[in-house]
C-alpha atoms as a PDB file:
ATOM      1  CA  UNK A   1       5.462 -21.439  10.827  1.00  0.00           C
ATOM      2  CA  UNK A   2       2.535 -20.701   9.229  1.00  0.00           C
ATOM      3  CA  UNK A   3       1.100 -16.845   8.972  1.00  0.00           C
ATOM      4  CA  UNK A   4      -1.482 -14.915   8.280  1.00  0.00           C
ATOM      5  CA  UNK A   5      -0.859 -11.186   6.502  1.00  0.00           C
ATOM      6  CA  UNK A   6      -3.614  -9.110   6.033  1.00  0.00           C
ATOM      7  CA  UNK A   7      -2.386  -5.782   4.056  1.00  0.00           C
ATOM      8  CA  UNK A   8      -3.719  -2.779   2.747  1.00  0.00           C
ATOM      9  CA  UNK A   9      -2.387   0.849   0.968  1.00  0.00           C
ATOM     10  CA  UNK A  10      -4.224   4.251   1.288  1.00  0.00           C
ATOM     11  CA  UNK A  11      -3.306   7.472  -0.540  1.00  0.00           C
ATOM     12  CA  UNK A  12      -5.436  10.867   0.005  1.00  0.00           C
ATOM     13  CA  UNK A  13      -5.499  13.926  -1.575  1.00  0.00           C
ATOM     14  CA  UNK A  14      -2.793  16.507  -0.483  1.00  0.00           C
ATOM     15  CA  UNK A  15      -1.242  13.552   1.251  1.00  0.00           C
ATOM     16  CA  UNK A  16       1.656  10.779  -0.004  1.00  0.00           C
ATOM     17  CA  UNK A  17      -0.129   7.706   1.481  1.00  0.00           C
ATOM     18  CA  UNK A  18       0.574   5.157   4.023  1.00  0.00           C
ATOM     19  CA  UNK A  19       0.333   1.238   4.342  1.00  0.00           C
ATOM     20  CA  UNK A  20      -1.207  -0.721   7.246  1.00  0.00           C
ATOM     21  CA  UNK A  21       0.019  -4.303   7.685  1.00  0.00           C
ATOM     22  CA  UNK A  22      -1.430  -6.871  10.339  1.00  0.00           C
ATOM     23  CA  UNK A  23       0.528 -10.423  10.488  1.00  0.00           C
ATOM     24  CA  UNK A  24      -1.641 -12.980  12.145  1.00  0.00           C
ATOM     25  CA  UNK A  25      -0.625 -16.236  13.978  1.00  0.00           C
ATOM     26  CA  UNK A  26      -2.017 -19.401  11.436  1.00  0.00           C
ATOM     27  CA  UNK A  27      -3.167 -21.389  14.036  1.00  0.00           C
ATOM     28  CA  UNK A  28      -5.083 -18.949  16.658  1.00  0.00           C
ATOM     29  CA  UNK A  29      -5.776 -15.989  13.807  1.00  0.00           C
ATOM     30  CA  UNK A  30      -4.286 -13.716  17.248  1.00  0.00           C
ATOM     31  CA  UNK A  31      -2.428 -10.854  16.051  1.00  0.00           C
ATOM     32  CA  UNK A  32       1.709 -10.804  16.342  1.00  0.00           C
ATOM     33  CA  UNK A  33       2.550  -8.238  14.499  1.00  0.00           C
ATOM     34  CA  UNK A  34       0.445  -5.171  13.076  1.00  0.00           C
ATOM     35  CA  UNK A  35       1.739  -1.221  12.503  1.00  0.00           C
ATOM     36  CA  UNK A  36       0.746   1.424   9.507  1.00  0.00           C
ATOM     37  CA  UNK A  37       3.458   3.590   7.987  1.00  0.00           C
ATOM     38  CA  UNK A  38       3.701   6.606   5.760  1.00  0.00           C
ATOM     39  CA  UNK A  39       4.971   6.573   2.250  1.00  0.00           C
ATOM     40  CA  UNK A  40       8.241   9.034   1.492  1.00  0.00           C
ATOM     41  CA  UNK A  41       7.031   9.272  -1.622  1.00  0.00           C
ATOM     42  CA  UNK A  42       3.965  10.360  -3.478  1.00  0.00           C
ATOM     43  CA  UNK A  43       1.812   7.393  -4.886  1.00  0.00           C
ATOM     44  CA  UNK A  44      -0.788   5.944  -6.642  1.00  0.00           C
ATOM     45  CA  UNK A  45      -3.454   3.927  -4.842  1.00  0.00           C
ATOM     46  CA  UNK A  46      -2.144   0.693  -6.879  1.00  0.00           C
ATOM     47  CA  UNK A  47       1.458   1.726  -5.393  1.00  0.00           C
ATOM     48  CA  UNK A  48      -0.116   2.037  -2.141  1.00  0.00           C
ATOM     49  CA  UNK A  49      -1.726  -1.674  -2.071  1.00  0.00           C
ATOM     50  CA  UNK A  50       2.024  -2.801  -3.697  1.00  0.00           C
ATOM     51  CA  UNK A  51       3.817  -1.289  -0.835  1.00  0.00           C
ATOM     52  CA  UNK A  52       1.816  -2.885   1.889  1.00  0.00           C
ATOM     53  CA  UNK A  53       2.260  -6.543   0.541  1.00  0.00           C
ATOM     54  CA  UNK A  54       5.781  -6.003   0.031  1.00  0.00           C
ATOM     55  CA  UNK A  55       6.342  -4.791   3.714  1.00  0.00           C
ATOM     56  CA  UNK A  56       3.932  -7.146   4.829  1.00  0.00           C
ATOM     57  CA  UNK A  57       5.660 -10.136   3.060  1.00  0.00           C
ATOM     58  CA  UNK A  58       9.273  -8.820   4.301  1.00  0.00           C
ATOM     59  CA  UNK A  59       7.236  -8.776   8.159  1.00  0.00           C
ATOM     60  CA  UNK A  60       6.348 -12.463   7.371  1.00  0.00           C
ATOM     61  CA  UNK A  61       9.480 -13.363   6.515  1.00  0.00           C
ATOM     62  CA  UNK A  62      11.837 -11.839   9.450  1.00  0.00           C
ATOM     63  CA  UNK A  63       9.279 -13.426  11.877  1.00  0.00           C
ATOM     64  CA  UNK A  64      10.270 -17.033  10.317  1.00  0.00           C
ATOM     65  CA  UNK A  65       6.946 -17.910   8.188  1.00  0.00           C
ATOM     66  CA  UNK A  66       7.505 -20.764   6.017  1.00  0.00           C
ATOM     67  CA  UNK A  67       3.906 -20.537   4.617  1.00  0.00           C
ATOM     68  CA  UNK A  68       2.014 -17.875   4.361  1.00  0.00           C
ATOM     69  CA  UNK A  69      -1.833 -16.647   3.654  1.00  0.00           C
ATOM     70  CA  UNK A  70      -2.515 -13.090   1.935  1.00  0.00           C
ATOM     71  CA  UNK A  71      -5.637 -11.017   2.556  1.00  0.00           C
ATOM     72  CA  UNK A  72      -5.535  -7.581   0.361  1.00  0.00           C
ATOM     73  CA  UNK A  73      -8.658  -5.935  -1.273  1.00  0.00           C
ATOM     74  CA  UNK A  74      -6.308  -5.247  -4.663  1.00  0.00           C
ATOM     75  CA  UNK A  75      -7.923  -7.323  -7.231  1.00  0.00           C
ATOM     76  CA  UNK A  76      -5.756  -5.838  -9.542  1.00  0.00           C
ATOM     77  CA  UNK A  77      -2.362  -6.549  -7.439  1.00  0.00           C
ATOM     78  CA  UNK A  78      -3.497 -10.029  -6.669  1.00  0.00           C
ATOM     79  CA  UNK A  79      -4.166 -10.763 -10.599  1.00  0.00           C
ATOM     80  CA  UNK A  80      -1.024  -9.238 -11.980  1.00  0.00           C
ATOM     81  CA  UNK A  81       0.664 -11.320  -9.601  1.00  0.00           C
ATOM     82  CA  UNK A  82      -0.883 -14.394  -9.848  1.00  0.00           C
ATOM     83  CA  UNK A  83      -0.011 -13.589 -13.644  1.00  0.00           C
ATOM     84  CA  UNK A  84      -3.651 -12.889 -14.924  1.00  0.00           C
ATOM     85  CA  UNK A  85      -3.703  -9.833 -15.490  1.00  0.00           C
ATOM     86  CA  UNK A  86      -0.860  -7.824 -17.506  1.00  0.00           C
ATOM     87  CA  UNK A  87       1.104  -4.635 -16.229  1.00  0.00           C
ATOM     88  CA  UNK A  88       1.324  -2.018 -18.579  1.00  0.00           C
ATOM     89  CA  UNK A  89       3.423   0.486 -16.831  1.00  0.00           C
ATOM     90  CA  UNK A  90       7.012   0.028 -15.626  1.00  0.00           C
ATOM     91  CA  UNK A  91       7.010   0.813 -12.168  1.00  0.00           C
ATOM     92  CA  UNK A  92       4.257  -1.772 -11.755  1.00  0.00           C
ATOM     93  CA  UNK A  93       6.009  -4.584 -13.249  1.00  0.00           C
ATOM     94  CA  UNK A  94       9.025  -4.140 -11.057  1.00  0.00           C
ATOM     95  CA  UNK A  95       6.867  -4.389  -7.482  1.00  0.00           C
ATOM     96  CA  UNK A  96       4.914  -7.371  -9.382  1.00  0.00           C
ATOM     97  CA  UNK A  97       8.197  -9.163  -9.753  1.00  0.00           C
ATOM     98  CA  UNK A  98       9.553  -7.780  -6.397  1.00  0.00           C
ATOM     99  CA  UNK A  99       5.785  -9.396  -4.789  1.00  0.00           C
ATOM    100  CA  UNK A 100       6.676 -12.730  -6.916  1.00  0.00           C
ATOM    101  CA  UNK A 101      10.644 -13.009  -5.338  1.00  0.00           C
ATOM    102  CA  UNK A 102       9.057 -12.548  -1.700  1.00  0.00           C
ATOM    103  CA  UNK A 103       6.388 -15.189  -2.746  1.00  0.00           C
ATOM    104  CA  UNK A 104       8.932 -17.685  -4.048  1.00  0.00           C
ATOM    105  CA  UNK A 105      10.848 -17.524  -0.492  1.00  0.00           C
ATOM    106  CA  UNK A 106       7.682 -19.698   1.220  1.00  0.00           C
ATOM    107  CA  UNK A 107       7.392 -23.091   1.252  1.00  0.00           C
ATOM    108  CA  UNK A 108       3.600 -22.302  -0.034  1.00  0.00           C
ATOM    109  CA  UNK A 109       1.596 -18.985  -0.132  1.00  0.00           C
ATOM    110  CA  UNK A 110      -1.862 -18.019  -0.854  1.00  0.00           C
ATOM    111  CA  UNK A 111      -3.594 -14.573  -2.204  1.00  0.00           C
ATOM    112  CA  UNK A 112      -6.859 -13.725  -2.021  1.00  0.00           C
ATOM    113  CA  UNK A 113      -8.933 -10.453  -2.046  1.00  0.00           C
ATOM    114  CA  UNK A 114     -11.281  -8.909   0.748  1.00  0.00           C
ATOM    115  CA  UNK A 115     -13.080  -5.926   1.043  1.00  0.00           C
ATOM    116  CA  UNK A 116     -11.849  -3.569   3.234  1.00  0.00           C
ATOM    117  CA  UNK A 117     -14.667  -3.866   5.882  1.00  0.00           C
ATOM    118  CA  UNK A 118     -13.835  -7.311   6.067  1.00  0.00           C
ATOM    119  CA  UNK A 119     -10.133  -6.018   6.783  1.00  0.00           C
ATOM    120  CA  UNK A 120     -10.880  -3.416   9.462  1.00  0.00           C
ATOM    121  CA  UNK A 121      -7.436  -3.221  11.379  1.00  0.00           C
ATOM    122  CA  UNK A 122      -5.186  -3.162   8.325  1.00  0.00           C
ATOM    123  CA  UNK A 123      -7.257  -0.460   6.617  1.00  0.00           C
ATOM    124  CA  UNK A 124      -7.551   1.465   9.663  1.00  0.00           C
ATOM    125  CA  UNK A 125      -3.725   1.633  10.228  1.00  0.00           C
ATOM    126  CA  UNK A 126      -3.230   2.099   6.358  1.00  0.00           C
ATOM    127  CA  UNK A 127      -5.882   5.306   6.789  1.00  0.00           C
ATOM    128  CA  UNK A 128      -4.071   6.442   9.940  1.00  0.00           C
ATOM    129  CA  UNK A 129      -0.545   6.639   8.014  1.00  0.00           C
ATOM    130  CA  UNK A 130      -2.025   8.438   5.427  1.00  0.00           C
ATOM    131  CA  UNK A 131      -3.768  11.125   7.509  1.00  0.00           C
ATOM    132  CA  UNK A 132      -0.492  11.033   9.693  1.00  0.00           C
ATOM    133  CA  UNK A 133       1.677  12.273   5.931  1.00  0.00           C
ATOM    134  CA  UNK A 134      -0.969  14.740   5.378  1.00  0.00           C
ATOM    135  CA  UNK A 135      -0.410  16.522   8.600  1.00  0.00           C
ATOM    136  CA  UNK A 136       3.464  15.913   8.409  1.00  0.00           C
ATOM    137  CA  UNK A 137       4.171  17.335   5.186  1.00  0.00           C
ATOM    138  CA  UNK A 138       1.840  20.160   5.813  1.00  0.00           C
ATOM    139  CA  UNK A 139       2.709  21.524   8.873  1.00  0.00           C
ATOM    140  CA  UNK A 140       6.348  19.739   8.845  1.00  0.00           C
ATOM    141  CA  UNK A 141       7.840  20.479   5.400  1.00  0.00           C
ATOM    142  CA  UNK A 142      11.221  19.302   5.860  1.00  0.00           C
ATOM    143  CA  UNK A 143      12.563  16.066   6.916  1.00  0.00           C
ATOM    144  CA  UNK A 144      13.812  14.962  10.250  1.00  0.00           C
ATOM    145  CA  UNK A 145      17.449  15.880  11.095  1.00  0.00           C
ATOM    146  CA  UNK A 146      17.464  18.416   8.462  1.00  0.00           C
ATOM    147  CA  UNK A 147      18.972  21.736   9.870  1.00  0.00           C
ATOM    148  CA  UNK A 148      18.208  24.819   8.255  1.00  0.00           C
ATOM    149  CA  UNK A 149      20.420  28.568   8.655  1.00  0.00           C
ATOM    150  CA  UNK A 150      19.002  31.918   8.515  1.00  0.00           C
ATOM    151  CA  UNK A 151      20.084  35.170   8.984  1.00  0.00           C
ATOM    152  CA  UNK A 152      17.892  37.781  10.674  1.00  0.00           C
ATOM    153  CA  UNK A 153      19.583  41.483  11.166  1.00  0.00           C
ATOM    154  CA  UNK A 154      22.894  39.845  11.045  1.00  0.00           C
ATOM    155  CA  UNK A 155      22.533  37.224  13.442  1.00  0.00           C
ATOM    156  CA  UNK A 156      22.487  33.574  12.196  1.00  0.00           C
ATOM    157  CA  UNK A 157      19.887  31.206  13.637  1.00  0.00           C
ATOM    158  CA  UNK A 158      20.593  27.540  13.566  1.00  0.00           C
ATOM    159  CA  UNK A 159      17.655  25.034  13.847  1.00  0.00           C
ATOM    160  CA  UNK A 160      18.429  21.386  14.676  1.00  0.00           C
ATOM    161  CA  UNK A 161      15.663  19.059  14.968  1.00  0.00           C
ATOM    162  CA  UNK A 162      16.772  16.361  17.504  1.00  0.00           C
ATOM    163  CA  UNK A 163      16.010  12.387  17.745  1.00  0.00           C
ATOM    164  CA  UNK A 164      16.212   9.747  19.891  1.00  0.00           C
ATOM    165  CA  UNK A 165      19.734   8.332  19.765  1.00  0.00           C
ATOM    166  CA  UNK A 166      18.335   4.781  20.892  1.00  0.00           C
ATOM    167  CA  UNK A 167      15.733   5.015  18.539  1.00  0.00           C
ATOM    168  CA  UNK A 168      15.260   0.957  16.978  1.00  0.00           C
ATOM    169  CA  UNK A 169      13.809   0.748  13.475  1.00  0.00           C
ATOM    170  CA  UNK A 170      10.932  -1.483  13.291  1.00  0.00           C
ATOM    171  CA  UNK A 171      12.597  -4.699  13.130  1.00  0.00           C
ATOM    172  CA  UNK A 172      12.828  -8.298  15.684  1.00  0.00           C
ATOM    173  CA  UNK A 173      15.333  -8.313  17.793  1.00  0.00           C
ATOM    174  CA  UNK A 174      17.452 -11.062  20.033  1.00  0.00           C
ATOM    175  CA  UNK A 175      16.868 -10.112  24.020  1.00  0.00           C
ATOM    176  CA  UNK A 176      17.487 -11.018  27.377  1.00  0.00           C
ATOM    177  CA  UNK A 177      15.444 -10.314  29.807  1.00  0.00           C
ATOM    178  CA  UNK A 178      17.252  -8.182  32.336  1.00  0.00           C
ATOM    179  CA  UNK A 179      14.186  -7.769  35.095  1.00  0.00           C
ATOM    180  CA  UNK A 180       9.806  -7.916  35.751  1.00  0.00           C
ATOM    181  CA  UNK A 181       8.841  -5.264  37.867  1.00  0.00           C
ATOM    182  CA  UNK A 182       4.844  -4.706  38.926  1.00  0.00           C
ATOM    183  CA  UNK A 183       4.629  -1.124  39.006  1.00  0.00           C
ATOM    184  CA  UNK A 184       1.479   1.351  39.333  1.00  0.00           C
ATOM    185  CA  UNK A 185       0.080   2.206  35.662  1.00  0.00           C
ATOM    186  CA  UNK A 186      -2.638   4.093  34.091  1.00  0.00           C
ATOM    187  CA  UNK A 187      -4.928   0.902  33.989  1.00  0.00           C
ATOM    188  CA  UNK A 188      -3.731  -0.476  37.345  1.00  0.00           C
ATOM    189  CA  UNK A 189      -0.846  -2.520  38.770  1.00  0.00           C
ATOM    190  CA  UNK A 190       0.869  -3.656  35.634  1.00  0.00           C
ATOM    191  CA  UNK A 191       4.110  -5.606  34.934  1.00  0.00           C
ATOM    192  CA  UNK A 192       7.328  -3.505  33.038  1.00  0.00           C
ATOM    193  CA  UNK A 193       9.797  -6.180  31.323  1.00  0.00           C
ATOM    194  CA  UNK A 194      13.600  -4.852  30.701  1.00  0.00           C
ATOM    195  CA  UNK A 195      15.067  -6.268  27.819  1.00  0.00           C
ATOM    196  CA  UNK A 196      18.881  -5.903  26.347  1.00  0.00           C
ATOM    197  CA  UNK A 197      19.363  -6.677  22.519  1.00  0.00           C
ATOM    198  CA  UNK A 198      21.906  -9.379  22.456  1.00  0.00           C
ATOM    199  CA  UNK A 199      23.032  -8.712  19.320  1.00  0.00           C
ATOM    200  CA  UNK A 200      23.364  -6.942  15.563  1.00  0.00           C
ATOM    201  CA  UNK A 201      24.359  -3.494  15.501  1.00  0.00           C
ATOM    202  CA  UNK A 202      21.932  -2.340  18.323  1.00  0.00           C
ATOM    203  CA  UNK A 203      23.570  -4.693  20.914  1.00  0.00           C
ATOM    204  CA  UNK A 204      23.514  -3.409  24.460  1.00  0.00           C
ATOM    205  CA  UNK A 205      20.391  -0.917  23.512  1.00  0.00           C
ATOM    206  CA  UNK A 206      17.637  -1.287  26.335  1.00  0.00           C
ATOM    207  CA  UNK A 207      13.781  -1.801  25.543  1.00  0.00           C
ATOM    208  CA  UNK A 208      10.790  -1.617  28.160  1.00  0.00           C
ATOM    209  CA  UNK A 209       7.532  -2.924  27.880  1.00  0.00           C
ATOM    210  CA  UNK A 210       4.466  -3.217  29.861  1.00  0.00           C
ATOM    211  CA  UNK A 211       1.334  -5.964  30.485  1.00  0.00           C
ATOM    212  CA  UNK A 212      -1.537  -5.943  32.690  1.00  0.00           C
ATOM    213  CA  UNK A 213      -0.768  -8.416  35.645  1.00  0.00           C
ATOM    214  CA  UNK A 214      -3.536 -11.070  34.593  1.00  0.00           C
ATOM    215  CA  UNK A 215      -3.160 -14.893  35.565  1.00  0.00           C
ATOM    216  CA  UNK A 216      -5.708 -15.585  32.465  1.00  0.00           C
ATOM    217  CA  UNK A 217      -3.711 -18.128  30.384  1.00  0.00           C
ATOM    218  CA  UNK A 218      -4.425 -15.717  26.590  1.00  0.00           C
ATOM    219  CA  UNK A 219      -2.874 -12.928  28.313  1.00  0.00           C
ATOM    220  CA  UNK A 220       0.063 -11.160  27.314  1.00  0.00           C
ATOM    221  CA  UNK A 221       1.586 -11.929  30.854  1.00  0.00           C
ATOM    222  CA  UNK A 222       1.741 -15.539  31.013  1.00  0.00           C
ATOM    223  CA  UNK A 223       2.178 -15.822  26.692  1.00  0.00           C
ATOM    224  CA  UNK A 224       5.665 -13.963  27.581  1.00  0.00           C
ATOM    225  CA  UNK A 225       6.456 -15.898  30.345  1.00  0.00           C
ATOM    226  CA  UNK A 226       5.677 -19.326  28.672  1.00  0.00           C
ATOM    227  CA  UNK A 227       8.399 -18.179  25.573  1.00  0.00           C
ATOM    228  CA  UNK A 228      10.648 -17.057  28.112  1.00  0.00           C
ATOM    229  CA  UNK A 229       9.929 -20.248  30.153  1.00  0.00           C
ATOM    230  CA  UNK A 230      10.283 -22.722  26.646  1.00  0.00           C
ATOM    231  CA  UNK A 231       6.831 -23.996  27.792  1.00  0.00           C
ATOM    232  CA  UNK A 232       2.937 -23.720  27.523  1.00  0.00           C
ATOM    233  CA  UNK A 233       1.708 -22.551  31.316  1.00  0.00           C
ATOM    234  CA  UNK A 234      -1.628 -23.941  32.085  1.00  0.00           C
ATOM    235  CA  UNK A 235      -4.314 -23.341  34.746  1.00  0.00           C
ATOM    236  CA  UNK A 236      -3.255 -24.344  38.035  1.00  0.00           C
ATOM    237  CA  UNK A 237       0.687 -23.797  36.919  1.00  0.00           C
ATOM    238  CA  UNK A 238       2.720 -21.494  39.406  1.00  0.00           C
ATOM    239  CA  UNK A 239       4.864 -19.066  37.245  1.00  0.00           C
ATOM    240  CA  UNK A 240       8.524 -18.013  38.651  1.00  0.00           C
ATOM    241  CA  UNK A 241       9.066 -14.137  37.439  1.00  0.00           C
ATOM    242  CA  UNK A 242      12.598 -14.290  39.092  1.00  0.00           C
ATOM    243  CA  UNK A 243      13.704 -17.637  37.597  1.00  0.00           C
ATOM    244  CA  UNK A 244      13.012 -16.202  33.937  1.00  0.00           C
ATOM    245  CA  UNK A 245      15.886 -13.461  33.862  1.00  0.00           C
ATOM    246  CA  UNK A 246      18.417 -14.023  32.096  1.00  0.00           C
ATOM    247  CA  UNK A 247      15.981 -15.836  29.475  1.00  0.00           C
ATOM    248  CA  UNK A 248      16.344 -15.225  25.610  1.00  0.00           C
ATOM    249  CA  UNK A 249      13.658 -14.871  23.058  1.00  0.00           C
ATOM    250  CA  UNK A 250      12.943 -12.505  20.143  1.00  0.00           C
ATOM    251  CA  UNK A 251      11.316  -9.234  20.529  1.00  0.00           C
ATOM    252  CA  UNK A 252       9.139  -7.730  18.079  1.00  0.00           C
ATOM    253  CA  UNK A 253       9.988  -4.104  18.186  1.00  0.00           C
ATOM    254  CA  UNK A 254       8.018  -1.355  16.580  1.00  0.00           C
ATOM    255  CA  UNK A 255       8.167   2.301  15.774  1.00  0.00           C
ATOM    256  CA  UNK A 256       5.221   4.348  17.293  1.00  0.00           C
ATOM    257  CA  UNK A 257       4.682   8.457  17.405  1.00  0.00           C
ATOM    258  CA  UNK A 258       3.339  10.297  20.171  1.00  0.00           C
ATOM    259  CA  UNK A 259       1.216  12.653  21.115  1.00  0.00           C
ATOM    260  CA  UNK A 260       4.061  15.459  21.129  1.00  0.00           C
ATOM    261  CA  UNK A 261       5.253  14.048  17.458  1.00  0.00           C
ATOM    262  CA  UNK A 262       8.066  12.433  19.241  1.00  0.00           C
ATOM    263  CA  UNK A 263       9.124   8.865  18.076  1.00  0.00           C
ATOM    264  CA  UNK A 264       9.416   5.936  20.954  1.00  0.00           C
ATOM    265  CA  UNK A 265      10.069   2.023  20.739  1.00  0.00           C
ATOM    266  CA  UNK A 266       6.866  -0.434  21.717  1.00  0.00           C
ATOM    267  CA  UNK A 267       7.474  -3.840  22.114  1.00  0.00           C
ATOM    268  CA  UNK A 268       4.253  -5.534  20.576  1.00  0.00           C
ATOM    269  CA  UNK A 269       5.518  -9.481  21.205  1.00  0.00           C
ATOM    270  CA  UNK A 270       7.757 -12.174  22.243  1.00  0.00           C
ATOM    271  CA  UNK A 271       8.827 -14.445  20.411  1.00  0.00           C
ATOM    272  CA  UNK A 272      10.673 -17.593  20.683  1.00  0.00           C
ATOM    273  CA  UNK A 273      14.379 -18.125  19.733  1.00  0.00           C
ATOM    274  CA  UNK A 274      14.681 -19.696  16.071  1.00  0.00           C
ATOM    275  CA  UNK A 275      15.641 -23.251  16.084  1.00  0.00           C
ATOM    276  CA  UNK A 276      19.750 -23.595  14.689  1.00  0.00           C
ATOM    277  CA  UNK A 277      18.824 -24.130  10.764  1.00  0.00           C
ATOM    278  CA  UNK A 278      21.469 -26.142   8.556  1.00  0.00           C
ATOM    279  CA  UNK A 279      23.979 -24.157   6.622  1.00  0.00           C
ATOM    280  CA  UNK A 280      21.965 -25.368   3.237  1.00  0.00           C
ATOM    281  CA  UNK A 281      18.472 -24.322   3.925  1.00  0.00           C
ATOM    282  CA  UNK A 282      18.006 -21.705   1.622  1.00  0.00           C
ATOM    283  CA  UNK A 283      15.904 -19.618   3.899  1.00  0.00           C
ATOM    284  CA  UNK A 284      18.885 -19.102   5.719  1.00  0.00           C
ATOM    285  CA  UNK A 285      19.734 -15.295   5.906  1.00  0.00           C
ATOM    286  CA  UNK A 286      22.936 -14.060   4.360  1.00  0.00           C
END
């Protein structure tokens, strides 16, 4: 499978940074896969732009690429990597070799550097991480789960910050498809898909997602149904809801924040099963 990754790393003053990521099919240039996230860390811009093609290239790589094309405005990332430029510090040369182990995983891979205007949604998520540490660390100083004890006038407070407990990291997951339901949404009647991950350590954990009922043959609707379905639907095809429970495929899950600062699961896309791969091909996972 061939992918595009489109990657970029932001860092602001009073703020840690963040990294937005945007994984592209090859063939259509349609989006699969695209989410910003904070750094735990404070970093340097050229950490920032490391980050992202790391993550980015670890995306690629869960999702199946075997090829891959990389789009990063870094000239200096891209040229230490490609080996043109030298890295004087360290910390550099270890995410250079890092980039170059990920690299050496594809079949054949491509870098090349574009401006950030000509890479709107990655360096829109990458900004919106950033901004998203800035307010975190300044309003939220501590980390999540930490508890903290005081003592006022004798009396000991305990404060427990609670989390989801079937909270999914960002990851793709095996599902079946347990049920399609239209129900009444904010943008109209809409269809909500219930998924159960099949297996790994989050077997049995439930996921919901939602589409706009649309027969239109590029919407998310019928591109589920067709890798539920192991076929392409076309116009004038009749499409079954019922018949595809029980179905398989591969959910891409990720990690979003709401409004309230509370953290939720979103499944972006479906994906189909990988084919059974030979015990020697060396892109087999351990």
């Amino acid at each position: 499978m061939h992918l595009l990754l489109y990657c970029d790393g932001s860092v602001r003053r009073g703020s840690r940074g963040g990294i937005g990521v945007v994984v592209a099919d090859g063939d259509t240039g349609l989006p699969i896969r695209r989410f910003g996230e904070p750094l735990d860390t404070p970093q340097s811009s050229n950490t920032a732009e490391y980050f992202a093609l790391l993550r980015g290239l670890q995306e690629c790589l869960r999702l199946g690429a075997t090829s891959v094309e990389v789009y990063l405005d870094s000239e200096l990332v891209r040229q230490q990597v490609l080996g043109n430029w030298e890295c004087n510090y360290d910390h550099l040369r270890a995410l250079r070799d890092r980039a170059r182990e990920l690299l050496q995983q594809f079949q054949s891979w491509s870098l090349e550097r574009v401006e950030s205007r000509f890479n709107p949604m990655a360096h829109a998520l990458a900004a919106a991480a950033t901004e998203q540490n800035r307010k975190r660390f300044r309003q939220h100083p501590r980390k999540r789960n930490e508890h903290k004890t005081t003592s006022t006038g004798g009396e000991t407070t305990m404060i427990l910050v609670v989390t989801h407990p079937e909270l999914l990291e960002a990851d793709v997951y095996p599902v079946r498809l347990d049920a399609v339901e239209p129900v009444q949404g904010n943008f109209g009647e809409q269809l909500r898909w219930r998924f159960t991950v099949t297996d790994g350590k989050h077997k049995g954990a439930t996921l919901s997602a939602w589409s706009n009922l649309s027969a239109a043959t590029n919407s998310k609707t019928l591109r589920w149904a067709s890798v539920l379905a192991g076929e392409q639907f076309a116009a004038g095809d009749v499409v079954n809801f019922d018949q595809l429970v029980g179905r398989q495929a591969r959910a891409v899950v990720d990690v979003r924040t709401g409004g309230d600062g509370r953290q939720y699961n979103r499944v972006t896309d479906l994906l189909p099963l990988r084919k059974q791969q030979a015990d020697d091909d060396p892109f087999l996972e351990d």
